[in-house]
C-alpha atoms as a PDB file:
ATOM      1  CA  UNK A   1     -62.093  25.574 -16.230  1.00  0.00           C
ATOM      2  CA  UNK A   2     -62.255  22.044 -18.290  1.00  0.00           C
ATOM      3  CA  UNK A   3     -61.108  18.907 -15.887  1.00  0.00           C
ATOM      4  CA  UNK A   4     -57.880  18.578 -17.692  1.00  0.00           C
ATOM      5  CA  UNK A   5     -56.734  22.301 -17.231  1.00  0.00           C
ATOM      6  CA  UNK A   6     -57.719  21.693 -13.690  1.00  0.00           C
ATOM      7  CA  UNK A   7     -55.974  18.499 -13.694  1.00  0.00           C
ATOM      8  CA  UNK A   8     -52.635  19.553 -15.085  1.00  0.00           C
ATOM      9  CA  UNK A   9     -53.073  22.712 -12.431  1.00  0.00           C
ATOM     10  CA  UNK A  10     -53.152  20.026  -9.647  1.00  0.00           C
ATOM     11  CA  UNK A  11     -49.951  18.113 -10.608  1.00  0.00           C
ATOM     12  CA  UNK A  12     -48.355  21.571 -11.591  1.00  0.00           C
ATOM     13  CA  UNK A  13     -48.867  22.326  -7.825  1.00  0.00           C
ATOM     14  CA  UNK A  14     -48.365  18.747  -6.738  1.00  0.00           C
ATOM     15  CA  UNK A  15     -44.585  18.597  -8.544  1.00  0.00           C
ATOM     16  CA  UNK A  16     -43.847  21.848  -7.513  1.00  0.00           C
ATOM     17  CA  UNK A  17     -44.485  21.438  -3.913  1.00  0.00           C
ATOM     18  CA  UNK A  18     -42.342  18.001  -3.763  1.00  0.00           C
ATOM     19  CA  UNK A  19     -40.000  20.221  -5.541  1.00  0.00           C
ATOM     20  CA  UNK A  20     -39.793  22.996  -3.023  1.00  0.00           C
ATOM     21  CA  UNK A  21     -39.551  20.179  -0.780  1.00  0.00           C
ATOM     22  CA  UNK A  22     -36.721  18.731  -2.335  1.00  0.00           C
ATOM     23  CA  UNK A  23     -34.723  22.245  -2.108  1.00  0.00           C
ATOM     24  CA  UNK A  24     -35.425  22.916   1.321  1.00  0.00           C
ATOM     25  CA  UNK A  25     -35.659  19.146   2.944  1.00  0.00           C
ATOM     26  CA  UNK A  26     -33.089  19.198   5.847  1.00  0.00           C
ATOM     27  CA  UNK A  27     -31.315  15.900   4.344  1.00  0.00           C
ATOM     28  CA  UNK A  28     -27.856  17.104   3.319  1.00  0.00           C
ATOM     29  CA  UNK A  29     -27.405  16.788  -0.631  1.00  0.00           C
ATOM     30  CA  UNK A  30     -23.671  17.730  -0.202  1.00  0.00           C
ATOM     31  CA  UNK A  31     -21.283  17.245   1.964  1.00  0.00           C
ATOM     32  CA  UNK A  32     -17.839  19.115   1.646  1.00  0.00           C
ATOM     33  CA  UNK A  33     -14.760  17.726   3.213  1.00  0.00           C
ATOM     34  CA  UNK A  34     -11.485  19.012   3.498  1.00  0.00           C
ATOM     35  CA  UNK A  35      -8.085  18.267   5.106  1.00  0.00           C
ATOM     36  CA  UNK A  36      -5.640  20.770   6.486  1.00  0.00           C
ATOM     37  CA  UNK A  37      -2.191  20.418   7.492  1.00  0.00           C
ATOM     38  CA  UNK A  38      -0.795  21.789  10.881  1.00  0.00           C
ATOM     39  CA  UNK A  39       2.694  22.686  11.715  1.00  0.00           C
ATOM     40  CA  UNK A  40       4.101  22.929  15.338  1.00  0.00           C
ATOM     41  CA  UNK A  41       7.300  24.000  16.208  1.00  0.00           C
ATOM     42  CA  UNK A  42       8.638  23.564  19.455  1.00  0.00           C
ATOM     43  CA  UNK A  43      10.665  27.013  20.932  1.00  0.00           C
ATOM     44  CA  UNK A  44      12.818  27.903  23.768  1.00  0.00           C
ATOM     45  CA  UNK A  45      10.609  28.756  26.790  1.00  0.00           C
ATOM     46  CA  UNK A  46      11.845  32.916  25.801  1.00  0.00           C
ATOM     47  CA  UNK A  47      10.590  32.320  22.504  1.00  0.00           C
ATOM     48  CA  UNK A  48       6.970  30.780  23.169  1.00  0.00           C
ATOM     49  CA  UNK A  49       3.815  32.303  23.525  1.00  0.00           C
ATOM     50  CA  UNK A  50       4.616  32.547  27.491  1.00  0.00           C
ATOM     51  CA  UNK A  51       8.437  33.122  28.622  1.00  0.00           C
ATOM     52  CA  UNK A  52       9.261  31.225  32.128  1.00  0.00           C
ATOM     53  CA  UNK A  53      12.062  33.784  32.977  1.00  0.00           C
ATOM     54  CA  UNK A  54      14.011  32.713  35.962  1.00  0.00           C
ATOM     55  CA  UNK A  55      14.839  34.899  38.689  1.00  0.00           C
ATOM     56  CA  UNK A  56      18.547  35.534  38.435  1.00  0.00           C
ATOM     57  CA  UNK A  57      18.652  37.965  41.733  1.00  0.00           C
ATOM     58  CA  UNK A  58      17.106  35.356  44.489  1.00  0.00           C
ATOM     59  CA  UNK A  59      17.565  31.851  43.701  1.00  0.00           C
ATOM     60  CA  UNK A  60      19.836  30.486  45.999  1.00  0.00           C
ATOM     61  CA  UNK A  61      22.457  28.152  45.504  1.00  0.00           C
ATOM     62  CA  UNK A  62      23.139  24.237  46.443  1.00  0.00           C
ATOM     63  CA  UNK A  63      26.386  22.924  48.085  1.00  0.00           C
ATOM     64  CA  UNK A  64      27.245  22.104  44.026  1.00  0.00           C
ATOM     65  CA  UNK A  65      27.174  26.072  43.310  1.00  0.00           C
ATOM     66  CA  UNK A  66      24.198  25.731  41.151  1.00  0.00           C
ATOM     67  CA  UNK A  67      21.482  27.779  40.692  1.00  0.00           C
ATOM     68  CA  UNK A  68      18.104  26.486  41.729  1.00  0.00           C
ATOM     69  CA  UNK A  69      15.984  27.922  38.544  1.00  0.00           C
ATOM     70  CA  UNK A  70      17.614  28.137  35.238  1.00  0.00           C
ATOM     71  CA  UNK A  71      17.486  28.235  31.624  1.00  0.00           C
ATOM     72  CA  UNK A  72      18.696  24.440  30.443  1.00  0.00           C
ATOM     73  CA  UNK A  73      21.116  24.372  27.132  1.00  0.00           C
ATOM     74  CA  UNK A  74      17.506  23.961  25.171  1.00  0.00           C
ATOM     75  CA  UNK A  75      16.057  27.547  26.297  1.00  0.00           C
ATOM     76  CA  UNK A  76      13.926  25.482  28.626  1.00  0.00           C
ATOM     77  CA  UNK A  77      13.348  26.726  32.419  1.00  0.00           C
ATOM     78  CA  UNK A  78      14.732  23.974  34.507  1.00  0.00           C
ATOM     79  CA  UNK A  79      13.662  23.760  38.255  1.00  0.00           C
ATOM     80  CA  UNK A  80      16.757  21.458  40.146  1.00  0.00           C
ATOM     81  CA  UNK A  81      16.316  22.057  44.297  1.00  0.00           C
ATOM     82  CA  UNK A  82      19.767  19.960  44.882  1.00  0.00           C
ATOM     83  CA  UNK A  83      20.613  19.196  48.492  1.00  0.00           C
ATOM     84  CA  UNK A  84      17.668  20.362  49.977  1.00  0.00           C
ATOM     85  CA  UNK A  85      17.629  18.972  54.084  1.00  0.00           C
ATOM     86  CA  UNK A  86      14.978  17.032  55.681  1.00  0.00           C
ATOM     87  CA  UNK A  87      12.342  18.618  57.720  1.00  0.00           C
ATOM     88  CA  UNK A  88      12.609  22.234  56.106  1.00  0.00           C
ATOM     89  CA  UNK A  89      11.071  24.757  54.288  1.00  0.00           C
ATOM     90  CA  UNK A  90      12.963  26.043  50.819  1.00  0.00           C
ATOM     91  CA  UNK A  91      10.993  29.648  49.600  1.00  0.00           C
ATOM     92  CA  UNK A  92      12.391  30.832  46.685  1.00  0.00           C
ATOM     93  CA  UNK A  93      10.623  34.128  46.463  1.00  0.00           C
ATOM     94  CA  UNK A  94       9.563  34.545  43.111  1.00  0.00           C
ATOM     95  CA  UNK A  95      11.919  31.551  41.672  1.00  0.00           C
ATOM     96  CA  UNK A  96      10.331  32.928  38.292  1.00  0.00           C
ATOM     97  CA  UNK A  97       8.532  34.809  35.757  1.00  0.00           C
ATOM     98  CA  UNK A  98       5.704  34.622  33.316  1.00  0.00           C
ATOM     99  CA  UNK A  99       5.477  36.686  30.720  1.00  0.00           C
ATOM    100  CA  UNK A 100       2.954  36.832  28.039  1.00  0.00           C
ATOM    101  CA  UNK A 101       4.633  37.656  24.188  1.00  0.00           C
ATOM    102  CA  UNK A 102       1.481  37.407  22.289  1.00  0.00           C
ATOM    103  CA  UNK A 103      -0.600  40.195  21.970  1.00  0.00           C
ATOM    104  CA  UNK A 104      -3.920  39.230  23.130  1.00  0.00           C
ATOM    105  CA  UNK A 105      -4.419  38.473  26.870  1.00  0.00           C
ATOM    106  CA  UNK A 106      -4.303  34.696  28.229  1.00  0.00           C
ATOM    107  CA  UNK A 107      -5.269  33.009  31.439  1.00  0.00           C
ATOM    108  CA  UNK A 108      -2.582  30.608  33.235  1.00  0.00           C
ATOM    109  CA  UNK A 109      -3.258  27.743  35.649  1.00  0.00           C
ATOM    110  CA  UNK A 110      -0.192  26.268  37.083  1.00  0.00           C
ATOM    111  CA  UNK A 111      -0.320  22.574  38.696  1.00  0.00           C
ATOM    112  CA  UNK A 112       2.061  21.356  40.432  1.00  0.00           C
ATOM    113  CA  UNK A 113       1.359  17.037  41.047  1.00  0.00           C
ATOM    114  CA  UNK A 114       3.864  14.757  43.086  1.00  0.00           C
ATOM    115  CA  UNK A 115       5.805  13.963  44.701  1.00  0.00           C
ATOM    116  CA  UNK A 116       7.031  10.993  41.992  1.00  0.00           C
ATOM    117  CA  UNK A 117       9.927   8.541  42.267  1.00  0.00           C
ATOM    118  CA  UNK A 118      12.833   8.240  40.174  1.00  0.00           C
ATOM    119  CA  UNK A 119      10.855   5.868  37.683  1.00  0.00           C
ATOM    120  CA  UNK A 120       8.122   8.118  38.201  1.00  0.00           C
ATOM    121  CA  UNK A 121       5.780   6.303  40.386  1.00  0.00           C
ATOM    122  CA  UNK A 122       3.229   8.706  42.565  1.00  0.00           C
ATOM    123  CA  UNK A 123       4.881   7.861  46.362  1.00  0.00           C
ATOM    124  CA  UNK A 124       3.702   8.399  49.482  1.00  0.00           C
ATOM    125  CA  UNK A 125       5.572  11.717  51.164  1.00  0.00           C
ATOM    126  CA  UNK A 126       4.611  14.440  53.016  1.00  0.00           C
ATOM    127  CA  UNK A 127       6.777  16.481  50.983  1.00  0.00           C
ATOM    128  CA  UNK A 128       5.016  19.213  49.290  1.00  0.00           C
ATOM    129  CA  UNK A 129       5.847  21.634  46.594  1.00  0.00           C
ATOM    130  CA  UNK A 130       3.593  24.704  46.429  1.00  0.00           C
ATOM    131  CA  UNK A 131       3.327  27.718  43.900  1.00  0.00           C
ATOM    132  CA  UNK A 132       2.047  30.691  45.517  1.00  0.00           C
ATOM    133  CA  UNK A 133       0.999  28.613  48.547  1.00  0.00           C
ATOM    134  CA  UNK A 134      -1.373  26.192  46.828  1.00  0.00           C
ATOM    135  CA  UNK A 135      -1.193  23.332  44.448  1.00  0.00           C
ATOM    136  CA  UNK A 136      -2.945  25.306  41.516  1.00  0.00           C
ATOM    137  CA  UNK A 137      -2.522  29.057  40.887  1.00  0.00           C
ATOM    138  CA  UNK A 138      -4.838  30.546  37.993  1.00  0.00           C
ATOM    139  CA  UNK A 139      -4.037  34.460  36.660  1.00  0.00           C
ATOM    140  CA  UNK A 140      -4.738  36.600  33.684  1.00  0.00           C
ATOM    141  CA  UNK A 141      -2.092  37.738  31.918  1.00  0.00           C
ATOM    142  CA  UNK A 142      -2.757  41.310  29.184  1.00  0.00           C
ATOM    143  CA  UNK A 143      -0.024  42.072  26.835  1.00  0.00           C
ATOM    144  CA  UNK A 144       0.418  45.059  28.336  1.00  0.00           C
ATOM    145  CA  UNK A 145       0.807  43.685  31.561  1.00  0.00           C
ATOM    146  CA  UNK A 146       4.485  43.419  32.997  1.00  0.00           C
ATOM    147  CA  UNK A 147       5.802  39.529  34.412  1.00  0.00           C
ATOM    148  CA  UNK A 148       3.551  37.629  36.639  1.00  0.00           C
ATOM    149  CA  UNK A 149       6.069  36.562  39.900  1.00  0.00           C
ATOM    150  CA  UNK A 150       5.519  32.860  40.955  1.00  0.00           C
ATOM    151  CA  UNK A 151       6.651  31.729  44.125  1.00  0.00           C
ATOM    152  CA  UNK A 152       7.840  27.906  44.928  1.00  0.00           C
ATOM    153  CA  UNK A 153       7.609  26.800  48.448  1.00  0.00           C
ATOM    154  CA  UNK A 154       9.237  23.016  49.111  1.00  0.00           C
ATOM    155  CA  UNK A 155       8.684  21.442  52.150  1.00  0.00           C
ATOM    156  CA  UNK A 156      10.529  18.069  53.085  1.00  0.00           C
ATOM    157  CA  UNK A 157       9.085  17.050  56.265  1.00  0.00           C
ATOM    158  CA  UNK A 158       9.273  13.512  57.212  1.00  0.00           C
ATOM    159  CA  UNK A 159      11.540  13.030  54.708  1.00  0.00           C
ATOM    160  CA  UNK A 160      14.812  11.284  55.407  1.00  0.00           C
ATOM    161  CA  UNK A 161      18.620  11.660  53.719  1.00  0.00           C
ATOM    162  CA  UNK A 162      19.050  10.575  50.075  1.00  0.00           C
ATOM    163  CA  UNK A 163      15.372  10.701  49.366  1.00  0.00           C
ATOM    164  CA  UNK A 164      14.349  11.336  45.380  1.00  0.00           C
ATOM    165  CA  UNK A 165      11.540  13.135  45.117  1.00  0.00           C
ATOM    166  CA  UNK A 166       9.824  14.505  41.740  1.00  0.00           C
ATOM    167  CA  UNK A 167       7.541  17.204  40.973  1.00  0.00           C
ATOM    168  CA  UNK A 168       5.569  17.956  37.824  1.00  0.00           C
ATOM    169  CA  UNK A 169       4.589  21.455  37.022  1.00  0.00           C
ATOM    170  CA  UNK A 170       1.810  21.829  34.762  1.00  0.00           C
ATOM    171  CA  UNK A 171       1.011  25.119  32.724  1.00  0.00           C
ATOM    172  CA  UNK A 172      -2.059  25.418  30.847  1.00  0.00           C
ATOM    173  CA  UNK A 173      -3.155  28.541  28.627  1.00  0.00           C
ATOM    174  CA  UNK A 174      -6.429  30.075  27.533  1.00  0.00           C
ATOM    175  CA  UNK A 175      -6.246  32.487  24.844  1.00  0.00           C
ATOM    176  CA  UNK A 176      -9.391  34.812  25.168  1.00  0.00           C
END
């Protein structure tokens, strides 16, 4: 072969390698980018993808005639334990529901953190409000699976007369 067959042969390979390179070099060439819009829409707790049903045949009343667990004017579950004495024990056994209205299963934690002042200020207390007999309660929920009962416990030991104690009630879902 004459040196300048072999020579074009050599930068044929050369420029085709740096080529080849060039296609499969891990440096991006292209980057795509695109923005998407997302919509939330707020529901009634009956209407969301868990329903906090309240337990309309064991809640107990206050001196005020009012339930303890309801459904606000919003659709929302509202927890209110009015009037509650010092040094007892409230058990409101289940106070409510949870119900799963999607159709794939989920897994709840409830928290319950407090007890806060009116301004919402963590105070010292030796109040406690428990669900299920703890501060945290985790279950899987199927579709197929009827209401999950949840139990409140408040204790107001140590407490004394005209004391404002708040609770916050976390739920967090896991779609599987």
């Amino acid at each position: 072969m004459p040196l300048e067959n072999m020579r074009a042969a050599i930068y044929a390979i050369v420029v085709g390698a740096l080529l080849l390179g060039l296609v499969f070099s891990t440096t991006p060439f292209f980057t795509y980018q695109d923005t998407r819009l997302a919509s939330v829409t707020i529901t009634a707790d009956p209407a969301g993808p868990l329903s906090l049903v309240p337990n309309n045949d064991n809640l107990g009343y206050s001196a005020q005639n009012d339930a303890y667990v309801t459904l606000n004017n919003s659709g929302d579950l509202a927890i209110n334990l009015n009037d509650v004495q010092t040094n007892a024990m409230l058990k409101l056994d289940p106070a409510f529901y949870v119900d799963d209205n999607l159709n794939q299963t989920v897994t709840v934690t409830i928290t319950v953190s407090g007890p806060y002042n009116a301004n919402g200020m963590p105070v010292s207390s030796t109040a406690k409000l428990l669900v299920n007999g703890s501060t945290t309660l985790t279950f899987t929920l199927s579709p197929s699976e009827h209401e999950v009962p949840v139990y409140l416990t408040l204790t107001t030991y140590g407490t004394s007369p005209g004391t404002f104690l708040d609770f916050h009630i976390t739920f967090t879902e896991t779609y599987s």
